[in-house]
Protein backbone atom coordinates (compact mmCIF):
# COMPACT_ATOMS: atom_id res chain seq x y z
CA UNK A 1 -31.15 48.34 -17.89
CA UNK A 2 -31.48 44.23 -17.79
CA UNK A 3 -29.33 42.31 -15.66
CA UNK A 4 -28.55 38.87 -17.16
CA UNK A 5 -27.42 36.45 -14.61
CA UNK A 6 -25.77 33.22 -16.18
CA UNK A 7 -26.09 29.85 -15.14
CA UNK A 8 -22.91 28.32 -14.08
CA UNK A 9 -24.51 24.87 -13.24
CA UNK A 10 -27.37 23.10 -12.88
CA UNK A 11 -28.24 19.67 -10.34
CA UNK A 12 -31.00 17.86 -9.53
CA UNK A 13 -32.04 16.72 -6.29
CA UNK A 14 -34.72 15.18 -5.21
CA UNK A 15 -36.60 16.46 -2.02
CA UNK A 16 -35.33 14.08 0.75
CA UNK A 17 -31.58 15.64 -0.48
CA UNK A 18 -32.40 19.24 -0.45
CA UNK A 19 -34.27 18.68 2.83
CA UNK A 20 -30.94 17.70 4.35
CA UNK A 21 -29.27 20.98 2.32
CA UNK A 22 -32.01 22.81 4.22
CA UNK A 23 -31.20 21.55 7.58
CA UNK A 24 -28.17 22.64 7.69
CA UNK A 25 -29.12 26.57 6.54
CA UNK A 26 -31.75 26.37 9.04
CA UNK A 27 -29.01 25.47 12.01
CA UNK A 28 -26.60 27.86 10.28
CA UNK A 29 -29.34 30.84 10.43
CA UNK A 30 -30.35 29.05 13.86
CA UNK A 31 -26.55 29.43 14.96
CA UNK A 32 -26.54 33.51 14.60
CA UNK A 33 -29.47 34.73 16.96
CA UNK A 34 -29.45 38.12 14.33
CA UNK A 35 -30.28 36.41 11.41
CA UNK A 36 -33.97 35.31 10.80
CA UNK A 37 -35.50 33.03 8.87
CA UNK A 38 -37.06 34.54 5.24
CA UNK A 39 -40.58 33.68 4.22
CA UNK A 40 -39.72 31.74 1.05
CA UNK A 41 -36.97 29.76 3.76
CA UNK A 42 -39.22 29.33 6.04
CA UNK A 43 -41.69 28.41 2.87
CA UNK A 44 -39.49 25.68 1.81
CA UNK A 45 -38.47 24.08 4.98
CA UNK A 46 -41.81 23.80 5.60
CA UNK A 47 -42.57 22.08 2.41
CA UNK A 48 -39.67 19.33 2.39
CA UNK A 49 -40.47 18.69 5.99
CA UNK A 50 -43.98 17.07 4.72
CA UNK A 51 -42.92 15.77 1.40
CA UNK A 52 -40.08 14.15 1.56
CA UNK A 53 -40.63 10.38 2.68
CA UNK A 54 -37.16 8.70 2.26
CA UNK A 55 -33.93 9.01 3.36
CA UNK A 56 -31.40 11.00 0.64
CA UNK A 57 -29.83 7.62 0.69
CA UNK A 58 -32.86 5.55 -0.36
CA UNK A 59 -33.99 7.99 -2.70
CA UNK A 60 -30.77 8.80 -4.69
CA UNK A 61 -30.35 4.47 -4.68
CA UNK A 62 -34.43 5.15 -6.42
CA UNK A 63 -33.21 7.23 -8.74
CA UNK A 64 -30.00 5.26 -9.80
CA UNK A 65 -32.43 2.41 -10.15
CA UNK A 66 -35.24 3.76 -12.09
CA UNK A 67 -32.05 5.56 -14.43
CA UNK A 68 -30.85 1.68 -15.48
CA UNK A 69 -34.72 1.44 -17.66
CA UNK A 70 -35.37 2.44 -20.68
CA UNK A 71 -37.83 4.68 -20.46
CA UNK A 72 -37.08 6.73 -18.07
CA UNK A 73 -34.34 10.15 -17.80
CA UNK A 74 -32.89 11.57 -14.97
CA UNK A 75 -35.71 14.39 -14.46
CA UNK A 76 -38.65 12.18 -14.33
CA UNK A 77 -36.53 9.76 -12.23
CA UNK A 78 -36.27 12.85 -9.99
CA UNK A 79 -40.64 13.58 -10.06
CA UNK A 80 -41.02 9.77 -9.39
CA UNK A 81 -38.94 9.70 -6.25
CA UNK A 82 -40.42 12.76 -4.98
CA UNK A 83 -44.14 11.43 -5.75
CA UNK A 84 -43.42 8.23 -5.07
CA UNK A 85 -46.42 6.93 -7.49
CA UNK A 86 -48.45 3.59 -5.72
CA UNK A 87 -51.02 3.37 -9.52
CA UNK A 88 -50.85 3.12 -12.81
CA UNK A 89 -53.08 6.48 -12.87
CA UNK A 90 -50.55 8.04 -10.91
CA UNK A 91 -47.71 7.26 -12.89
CA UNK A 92 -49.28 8.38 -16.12
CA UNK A 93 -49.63 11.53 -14.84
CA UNK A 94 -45.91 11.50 -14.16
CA UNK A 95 -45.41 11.13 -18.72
CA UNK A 96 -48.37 13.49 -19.38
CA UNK A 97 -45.88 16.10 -20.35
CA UNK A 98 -43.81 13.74 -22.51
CA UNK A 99 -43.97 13.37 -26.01
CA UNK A 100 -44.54 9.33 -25.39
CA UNK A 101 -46.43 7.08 -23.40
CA UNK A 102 -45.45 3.66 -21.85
CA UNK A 103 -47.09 0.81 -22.20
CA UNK A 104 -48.81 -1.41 -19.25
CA UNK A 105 -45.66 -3.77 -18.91
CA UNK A 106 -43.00 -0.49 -18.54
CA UNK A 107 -45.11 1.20 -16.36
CA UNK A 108 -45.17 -2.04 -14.07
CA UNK A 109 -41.64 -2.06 -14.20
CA UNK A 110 -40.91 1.28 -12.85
CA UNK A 111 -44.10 0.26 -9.90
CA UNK A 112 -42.29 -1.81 -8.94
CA UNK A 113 -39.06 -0.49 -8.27
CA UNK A 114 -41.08 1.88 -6.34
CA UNK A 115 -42.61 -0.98 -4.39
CA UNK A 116 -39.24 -1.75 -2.98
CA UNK A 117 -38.90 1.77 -1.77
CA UNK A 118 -42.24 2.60 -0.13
């Protein structure tokens, strides 16, 4: 027997936004001295506690931004606010999975919107 479950929507956030999401289960679970923290909570907390550099306001306003170019959708907008890319190099690695490239002049652009943020 296979239990389907469906999808009833789907968001993305970058990692300074779900750290703030996480806060809040963490004073929640916090809150009720029965309740403990599980190892993939405790797992994640952990994790958006040491990557997440901006404030949900600054990065959402980084992801609006990098949204208005061209070349660039709403998931990689996501990566590059979570990675926060300072290179070229480290940018390209961002599009490896893409089916295009940019060129030296779009991936300046997108730098330095990033600039303004780091």
């Amino acid at each position: 027997m296979t239990i389907f479950k469906e999808k009833v929507d789907e968001e993305y956030l970058t990692v300074s936004e779900v750290k703030t999401l996480l806060e809040d289960v963490e004073a929640d679970r916090a809150a009720d001295e029965e309740r403990e923290l599980r190892y993939e909570l405790a797992r994640a907390i952990e994790h958006v506690n040491r990557f997440a550099h901006l404030d949900p306001e600054e990065s959402r306003d980084l992801v609006e931004e990098l949204l208005e170019l061209e070349k660039v959708d709403a998931t990689t907008a996501i990566k590059i606010a979570d990675l926060l890319p300072q290179s070229r190099d480290e940018l390209r690695a961002v599009y490896a999975q893409e089916r295009y490239a940019l060129s030296g002049d779009e991936l300046d652009d997108v730098l330095n919107v990033v600039a303004k943020y780091v």
